[in-house]
C-alpha atoms as a PDB file:
ATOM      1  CA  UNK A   1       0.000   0.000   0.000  1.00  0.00           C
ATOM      2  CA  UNK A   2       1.232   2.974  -1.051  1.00  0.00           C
ATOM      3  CA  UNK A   3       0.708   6.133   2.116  1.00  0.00           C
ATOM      4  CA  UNK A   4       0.212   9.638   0.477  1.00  0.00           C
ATOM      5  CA  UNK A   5       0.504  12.400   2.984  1.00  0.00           C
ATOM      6  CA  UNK A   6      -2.608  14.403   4.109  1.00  0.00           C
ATOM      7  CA  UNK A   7      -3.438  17.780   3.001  1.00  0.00           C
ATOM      8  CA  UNK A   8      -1.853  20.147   5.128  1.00  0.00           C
ATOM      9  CA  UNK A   9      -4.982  22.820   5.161  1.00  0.00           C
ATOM     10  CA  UNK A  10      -2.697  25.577   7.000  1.00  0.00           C
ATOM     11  CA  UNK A  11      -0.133  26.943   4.909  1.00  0.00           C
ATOM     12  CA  UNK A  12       2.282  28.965   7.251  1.00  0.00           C
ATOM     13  CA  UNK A  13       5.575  27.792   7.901  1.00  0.00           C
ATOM     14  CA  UNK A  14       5.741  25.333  11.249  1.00  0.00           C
ATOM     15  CA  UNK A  15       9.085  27.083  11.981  1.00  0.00           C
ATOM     16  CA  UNK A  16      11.344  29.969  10.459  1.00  0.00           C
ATOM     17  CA  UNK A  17      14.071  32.546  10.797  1.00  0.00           C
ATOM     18  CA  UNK A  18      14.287  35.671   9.133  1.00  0.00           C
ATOM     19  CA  UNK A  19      17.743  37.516   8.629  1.00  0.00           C
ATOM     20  CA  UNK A  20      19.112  35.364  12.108  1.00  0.00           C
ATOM     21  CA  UNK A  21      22.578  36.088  13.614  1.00  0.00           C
ATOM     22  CA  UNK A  22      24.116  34.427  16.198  1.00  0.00           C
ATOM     23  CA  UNK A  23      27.494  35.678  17.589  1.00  0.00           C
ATOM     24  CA  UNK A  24      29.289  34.245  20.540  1.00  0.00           C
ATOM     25  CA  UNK A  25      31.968  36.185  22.404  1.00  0.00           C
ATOM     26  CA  UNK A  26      33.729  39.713  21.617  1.00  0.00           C
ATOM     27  CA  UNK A  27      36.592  40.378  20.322  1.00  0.00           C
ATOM     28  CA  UNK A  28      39.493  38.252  19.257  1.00  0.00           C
ATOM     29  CA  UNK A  29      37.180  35.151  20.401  1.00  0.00           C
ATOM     30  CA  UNK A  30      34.332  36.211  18.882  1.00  0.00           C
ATOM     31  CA  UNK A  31      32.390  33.110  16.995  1.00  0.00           C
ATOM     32  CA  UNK A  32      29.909  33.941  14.275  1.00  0.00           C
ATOM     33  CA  UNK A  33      27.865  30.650  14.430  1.00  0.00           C
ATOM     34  CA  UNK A  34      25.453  32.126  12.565  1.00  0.00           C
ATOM     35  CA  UNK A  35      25.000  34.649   9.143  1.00  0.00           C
ATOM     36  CA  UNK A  36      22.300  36.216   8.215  1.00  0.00           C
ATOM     37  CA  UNK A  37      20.311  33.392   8.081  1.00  0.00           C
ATOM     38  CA  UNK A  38      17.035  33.051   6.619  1.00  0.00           C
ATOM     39  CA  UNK A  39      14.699  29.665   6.438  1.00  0.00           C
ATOM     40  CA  UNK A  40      10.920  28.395   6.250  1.00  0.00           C
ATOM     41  CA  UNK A  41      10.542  24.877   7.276  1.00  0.00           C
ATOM     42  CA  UNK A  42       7.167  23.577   5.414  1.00  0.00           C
ATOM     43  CA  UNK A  43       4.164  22.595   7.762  1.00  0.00           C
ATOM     44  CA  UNK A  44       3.565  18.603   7.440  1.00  0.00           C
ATOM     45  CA  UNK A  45       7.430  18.018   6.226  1.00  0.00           C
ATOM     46  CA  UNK A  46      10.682  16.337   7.050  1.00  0.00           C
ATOM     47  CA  UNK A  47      13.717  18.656   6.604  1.00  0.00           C
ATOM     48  CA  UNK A  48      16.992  17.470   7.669  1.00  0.00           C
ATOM     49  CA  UNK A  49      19.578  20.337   8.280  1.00  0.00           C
ATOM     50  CA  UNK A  50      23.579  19.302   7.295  1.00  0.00           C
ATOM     51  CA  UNK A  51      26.723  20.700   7.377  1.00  0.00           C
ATOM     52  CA  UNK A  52      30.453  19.946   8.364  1.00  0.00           C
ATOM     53  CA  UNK A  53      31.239  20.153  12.156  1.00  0.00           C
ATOM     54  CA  UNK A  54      30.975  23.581  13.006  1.00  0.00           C
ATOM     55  CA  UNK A  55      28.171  25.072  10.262  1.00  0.00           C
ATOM     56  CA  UNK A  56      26.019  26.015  12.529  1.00  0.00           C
ATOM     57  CA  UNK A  57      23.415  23.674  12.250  1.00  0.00           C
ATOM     58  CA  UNK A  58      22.942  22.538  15.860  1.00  0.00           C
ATOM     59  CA  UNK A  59      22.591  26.056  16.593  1.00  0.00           C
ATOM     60  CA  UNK A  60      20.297  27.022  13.987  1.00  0.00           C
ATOM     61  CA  UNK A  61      17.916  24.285  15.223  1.00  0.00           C
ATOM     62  CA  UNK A  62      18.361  25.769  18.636  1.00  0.00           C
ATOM     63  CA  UNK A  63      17.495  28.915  18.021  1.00  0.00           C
ATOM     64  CA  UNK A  64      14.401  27.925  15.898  1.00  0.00           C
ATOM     65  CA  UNK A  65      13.374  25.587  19.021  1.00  0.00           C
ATOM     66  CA  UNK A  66      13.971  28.505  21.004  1.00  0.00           C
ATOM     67  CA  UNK A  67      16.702  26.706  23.434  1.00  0.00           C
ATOM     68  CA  UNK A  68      19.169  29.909  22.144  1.00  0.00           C
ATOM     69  CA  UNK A  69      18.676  33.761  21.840  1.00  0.00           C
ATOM     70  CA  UNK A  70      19.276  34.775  18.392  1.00  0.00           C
ATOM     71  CA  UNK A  71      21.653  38.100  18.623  1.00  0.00           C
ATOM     72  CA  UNK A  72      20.101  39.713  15.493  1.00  0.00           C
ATOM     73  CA  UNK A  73      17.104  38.451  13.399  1.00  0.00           C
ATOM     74  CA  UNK A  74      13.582  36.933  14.181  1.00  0.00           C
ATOM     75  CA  UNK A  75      12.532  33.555  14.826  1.00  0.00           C
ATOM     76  CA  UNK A  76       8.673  31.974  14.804  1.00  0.00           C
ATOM     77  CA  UNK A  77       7.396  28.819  15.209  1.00  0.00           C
ATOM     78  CA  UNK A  78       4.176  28.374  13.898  1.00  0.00           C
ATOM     79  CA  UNK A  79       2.497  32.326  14.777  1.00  0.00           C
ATOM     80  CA  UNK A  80       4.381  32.800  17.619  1.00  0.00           C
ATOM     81  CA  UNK A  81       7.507  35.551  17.289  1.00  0.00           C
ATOM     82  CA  UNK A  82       9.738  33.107  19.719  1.00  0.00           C
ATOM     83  CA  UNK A  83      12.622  35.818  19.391  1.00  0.00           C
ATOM     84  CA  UNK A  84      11.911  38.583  22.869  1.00  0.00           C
ATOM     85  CA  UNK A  85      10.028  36.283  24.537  1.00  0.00           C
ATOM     86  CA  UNK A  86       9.649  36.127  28.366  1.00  0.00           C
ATOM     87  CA  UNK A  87      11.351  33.123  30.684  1.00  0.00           C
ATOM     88  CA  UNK A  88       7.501  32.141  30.788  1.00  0.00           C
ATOM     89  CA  UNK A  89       6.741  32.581  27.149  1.00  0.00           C
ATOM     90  CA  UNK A  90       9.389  30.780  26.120  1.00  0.00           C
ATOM     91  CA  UNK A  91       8.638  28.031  28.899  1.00  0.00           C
ATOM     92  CA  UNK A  92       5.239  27.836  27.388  1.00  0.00           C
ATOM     93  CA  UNK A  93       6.120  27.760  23.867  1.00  0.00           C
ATOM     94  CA  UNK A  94       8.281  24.407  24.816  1.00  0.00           C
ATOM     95  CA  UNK A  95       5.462  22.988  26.339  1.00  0.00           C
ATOM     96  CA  UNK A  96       2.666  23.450  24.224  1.00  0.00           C
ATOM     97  CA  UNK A  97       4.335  24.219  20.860  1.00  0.00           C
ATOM     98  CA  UNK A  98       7.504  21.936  20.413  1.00  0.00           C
ATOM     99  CA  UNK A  99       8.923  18.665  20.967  1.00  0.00           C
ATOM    100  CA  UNK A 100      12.320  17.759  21.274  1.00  0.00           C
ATOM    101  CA  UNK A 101      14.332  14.460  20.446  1.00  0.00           C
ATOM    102  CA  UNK A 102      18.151  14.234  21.472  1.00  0.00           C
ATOM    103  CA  UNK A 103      20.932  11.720  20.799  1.00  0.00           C
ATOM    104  CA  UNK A 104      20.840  11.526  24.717  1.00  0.00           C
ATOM    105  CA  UNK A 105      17.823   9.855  25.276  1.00  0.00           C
ATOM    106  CA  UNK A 106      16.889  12.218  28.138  1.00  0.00           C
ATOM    107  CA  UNK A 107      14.556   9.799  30.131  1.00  0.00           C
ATOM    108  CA  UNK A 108      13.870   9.839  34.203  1.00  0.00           C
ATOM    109  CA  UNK A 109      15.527   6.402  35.241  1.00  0.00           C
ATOM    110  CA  UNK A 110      12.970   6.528  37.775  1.00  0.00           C
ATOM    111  CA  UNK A 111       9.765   6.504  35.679  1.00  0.00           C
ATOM    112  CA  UNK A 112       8.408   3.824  33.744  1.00  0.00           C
ATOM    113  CA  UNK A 113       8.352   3.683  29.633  1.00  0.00           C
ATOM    114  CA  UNK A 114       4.518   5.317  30.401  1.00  0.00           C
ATOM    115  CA  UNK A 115       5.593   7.526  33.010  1.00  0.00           C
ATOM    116  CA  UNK A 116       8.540   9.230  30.631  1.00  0.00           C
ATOM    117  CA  UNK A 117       5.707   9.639  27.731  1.00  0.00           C
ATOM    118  CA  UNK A 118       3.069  10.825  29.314  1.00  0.00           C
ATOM    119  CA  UNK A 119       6.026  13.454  31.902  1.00  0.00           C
ATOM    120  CA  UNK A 120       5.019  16.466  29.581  1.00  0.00           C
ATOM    121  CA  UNK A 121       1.970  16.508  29.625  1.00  0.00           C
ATOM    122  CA  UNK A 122       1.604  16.113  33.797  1.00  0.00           C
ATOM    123  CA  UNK A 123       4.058  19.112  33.889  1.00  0.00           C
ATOM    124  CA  UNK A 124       1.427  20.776  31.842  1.00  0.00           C
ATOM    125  CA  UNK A 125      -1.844  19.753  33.660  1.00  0.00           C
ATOM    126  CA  UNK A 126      -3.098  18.269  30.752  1.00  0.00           C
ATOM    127  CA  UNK A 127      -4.776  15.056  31.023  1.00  0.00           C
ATOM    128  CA  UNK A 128      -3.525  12.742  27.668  1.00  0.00           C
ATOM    129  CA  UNK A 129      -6.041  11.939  24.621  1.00  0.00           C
ATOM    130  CA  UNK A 130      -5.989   8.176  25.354  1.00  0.00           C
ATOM    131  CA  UNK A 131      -6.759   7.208  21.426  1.00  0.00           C
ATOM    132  CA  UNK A 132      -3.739   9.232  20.541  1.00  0.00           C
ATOM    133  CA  UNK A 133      -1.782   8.266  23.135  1.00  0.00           C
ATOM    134  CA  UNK A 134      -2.654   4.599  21.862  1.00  0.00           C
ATOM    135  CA  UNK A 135      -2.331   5.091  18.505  1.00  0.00           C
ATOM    136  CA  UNK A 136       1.227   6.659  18.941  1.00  0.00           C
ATOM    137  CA  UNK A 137       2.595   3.637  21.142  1.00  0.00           C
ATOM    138  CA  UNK A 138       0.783   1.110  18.228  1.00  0.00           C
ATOM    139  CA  UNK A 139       3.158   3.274  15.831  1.00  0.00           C
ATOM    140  CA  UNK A 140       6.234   3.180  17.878  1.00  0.00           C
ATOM    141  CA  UNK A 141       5.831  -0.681  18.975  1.00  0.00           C
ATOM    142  CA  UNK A 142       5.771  -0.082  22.718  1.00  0.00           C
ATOM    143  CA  UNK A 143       2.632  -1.917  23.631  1.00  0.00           C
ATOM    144  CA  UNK A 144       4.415  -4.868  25.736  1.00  0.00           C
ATOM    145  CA  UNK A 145       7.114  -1.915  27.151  1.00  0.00           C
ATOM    146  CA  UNK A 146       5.056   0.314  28.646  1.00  0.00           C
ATOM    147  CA  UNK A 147       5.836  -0.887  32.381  1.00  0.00           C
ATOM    148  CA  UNK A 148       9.848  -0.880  31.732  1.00  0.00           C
ATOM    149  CA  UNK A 149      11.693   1.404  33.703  1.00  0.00           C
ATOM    150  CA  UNK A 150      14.751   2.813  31.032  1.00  0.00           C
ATOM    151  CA  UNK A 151      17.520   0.302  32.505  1.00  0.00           C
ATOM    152  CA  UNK A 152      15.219  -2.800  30.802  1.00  0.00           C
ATOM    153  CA  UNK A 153      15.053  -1.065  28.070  1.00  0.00           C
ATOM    154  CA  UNK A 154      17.425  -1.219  24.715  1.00  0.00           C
ATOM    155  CA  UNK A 155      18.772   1.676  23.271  1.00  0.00           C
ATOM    156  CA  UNK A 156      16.418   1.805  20.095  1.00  0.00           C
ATOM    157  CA  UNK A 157      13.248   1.002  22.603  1.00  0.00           C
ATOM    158  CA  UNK A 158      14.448   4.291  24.929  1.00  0.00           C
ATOM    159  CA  UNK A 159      14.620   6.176  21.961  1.00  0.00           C
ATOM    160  CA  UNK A 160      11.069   5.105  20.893  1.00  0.00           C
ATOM    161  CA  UNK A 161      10.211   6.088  24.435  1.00  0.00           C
ATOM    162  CA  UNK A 162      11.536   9.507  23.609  1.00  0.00           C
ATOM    163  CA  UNK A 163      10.113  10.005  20.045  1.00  0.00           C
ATOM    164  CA  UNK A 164       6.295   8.817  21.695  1.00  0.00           C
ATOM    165  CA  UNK A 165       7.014  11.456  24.147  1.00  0.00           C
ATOM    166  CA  UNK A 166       7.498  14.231  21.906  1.00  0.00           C
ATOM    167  CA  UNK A 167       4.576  13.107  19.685  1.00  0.00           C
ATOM    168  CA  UNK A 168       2.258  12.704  22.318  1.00  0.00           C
ATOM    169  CA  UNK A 169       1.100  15.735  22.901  1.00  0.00           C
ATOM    170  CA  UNK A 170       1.277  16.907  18.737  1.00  0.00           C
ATOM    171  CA  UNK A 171       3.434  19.612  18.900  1.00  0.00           C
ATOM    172  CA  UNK A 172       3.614  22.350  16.196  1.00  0.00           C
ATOM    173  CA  UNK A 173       7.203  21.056  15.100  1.00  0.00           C
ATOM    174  CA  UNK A 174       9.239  18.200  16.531  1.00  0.00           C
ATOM    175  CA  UNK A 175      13.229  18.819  16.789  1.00  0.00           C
ATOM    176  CA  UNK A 176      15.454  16.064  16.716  1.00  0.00           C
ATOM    177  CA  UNK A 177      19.180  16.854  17.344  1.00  0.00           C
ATOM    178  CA  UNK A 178      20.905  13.650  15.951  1.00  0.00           C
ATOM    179  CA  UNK A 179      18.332  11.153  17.294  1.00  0.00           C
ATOM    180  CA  UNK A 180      20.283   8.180  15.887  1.00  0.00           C
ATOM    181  CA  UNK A 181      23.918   9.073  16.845  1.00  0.00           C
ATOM    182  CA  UNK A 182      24.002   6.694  19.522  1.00  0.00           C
ATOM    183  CA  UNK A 183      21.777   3.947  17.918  1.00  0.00           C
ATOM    184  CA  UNK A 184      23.353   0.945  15.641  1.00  0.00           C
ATOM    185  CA  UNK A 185      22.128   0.812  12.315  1.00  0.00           C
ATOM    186  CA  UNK A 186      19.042  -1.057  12.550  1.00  0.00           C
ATOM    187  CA  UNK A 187      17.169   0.871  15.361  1.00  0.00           C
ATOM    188  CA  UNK A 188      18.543   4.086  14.059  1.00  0.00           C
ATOM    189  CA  UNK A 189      16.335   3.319  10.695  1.00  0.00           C
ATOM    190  CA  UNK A 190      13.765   1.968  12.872  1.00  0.00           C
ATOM    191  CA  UNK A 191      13.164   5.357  14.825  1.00  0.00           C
ATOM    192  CA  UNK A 192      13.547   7.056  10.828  1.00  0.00           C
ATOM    193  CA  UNK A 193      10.898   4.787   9.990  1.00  0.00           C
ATOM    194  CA  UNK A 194       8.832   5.977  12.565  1.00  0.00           C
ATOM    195  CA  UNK A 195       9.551   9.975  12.100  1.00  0.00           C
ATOM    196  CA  UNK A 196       8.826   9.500   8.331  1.00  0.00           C
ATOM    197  CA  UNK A 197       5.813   7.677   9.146  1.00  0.00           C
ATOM    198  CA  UNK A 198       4.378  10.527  11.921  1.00  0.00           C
ATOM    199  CA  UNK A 199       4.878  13.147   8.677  1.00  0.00           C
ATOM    200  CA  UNK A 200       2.823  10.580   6.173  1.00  0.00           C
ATOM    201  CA  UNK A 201       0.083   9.656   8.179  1.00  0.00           C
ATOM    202  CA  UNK A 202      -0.216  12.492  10.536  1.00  0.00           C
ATOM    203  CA  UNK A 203       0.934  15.492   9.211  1.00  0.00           C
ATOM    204  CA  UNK A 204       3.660  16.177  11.998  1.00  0.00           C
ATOM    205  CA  UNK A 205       6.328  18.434  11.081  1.00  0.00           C
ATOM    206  CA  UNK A 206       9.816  17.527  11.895  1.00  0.00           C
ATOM    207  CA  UNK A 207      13.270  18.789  11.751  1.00  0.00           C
ATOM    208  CA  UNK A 208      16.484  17.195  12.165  1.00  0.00           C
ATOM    209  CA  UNK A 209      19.652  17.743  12.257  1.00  0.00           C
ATOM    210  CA  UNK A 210      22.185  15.192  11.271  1.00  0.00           C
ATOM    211  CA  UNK A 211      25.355  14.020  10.019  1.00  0.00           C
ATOM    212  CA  UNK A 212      24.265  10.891   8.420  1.00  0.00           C
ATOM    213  CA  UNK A 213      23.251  11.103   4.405  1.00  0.00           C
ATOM    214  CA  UNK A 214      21.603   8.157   5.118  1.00  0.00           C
ATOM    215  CA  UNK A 215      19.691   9.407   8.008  1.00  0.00           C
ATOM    216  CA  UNK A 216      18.743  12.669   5.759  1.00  0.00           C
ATOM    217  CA  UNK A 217      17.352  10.434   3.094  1.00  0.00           C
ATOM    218  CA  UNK A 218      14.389  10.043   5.111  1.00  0.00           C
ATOM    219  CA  UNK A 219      13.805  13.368   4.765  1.00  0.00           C
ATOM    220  CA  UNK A 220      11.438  15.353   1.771  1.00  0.00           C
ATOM    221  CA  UNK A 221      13.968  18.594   2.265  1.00  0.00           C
ATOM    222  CA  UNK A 222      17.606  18.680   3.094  1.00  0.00           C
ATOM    223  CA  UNK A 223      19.353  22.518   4.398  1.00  0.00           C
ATOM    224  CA  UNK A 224      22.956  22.555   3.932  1.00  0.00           C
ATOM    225  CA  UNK A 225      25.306  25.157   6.070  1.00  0.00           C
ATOM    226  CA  UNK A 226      28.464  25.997   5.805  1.00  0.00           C
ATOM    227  CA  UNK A 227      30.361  28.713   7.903  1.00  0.00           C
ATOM    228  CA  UNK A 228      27.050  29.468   9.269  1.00  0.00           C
ATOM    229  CA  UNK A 229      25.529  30.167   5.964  1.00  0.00           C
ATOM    230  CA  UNK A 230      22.730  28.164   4.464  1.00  0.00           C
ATOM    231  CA  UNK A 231      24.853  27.508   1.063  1.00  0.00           C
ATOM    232  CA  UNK A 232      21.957  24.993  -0.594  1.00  0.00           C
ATOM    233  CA  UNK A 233      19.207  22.926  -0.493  1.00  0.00           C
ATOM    234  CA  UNK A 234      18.099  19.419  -2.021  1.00  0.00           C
ATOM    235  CA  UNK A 235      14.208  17.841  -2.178  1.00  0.00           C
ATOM    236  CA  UNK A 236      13.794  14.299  -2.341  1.00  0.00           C
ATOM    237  CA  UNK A 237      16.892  13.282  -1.333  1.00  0.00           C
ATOM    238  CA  UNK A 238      18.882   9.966  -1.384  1.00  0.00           C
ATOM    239  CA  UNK A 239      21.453   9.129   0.374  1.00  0.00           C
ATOM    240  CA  UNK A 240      24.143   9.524  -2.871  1.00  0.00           C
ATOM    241  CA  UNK A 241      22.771  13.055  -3.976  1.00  0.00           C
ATOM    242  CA  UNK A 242      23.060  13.802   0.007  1.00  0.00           C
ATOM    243  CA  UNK A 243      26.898  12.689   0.117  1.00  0.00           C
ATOM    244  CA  UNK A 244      27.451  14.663  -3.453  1.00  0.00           C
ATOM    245  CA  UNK A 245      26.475  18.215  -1.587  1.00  0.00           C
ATOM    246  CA  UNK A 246      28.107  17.536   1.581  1.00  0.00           C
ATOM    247  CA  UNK A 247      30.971  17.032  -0.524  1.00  0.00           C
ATOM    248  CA  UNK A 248      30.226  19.986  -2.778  1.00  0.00           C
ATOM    249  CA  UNK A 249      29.545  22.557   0.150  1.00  0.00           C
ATOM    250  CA  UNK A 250      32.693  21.077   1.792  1.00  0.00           C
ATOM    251  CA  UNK A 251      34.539  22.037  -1.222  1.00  0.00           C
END
């Protein structure tokens, strides 16, 4: 069966930055991580973001989550203008907005597979939608894992923990900082799998930043940086076409 993805009926950008800067230091240390950078990241997409070490990527993702203050520029996810927000604005924005998926898996040792899903949502008083919560542990093969504390879990299975997590409570856009780096091969394309399948059959929006071509080839849109620029951009990639501009923005 062939999945087509649904019609996105909203057609503002689920994240962008507008003319973004971001400096660190003064001086003779000064770092430009960033250059007047300037990106819309579709609603109902997956757009991988690339670069050598030291593009800028993780911190153009950062800023766009709103983890980092941009030191020139705007930034909006969704409507919301995330650049001069308050402590509490910002705080909210995580919450209700945005989900986030690291290479560390992030998980309370304490709390069961459940317990770390469902953690958002008690921090934000909200009570879960039990069909979606069921639908999203049917879709991330956690049914018989739900009672596992983190340290009976596998790697790929904690991960799963933390993509249900950020899905859970359908955030705007979902960030994912390198959510395979510390997967082997098979449950790293297991957890792709599942992000591609969370854009096809339910319209989530996700970005990602990664090294891997083969990673990014799960993607509909890959952003290339270099020096803190975006330098190019590829749709429908593969992993070879991937590997050909990483190669060509490296040049």
């Amino acid at each position: 069966m062939t999945l087509t993805a649904p019609v996105i009926t909203r057609t503002a950008a689920a994240a962008r930055a507008a003319d973004v800067w971001k400096v660190y230091g003064s001086g003779e240390a000064q770092v430009v991580a960033l250059r007047d950078v300037s990106v819309e990241l579709e609603r109902g997409r997956f757009t991988a973001i690339m670069g050598p070490s030291g593009s800028g990527k993780s911190t153009l993702m950062h800023c766009l989550a709103g983890l980092d203050a941009v030191t020139r520029g705007d930034v909006f996810v969704g409507d919301t203008k995330v650049t001069g927000l308050s402590d509490a604005g910002l705080t909210k924005l995580r919450r209700e907005k945005v989900g986030f998926i690291f290479q560390q898996f992030n998980l309370l040792p304490t709390l069961t597979a459940e317990e770390n899903i469902l953690l958002p949502l008690a921090i934000a008083g909200r009570k879960p939608d039990r069909a979606w919560f069921q639908t999203v542990i049917d879709t991330v093969g956690l049914g018989d894992r739900l009672g596992h504390r983190p340290s009976q879990l596998s790697g790929g299975q904690q991960q799963r923990v933390a993509c249900a997590r950020a899905l859970v409570s359908r955030p705007e856009v979902i960030f994912a900082d390198e959510p395979t780096g510390n997967l082997d091969s098979r449950a790293g394309n297991e957890i792709l799998t599942f992000l591609r399948r969370s854009v096809i059959e339910y319209g989530q929006t996700i970005v990602m930043v990664t090294h891997d071509a083969n990673a990014a080839s799960y993607a509909d849109r890959v952003v290339f940086l270099a020096d803190g620029r975006i330098v190019s951009s590829l749709d429908d990639p593969t992993a070879d076409t991937v590997l050909d501009m990483l190669k060509a923005a490296a040049g």
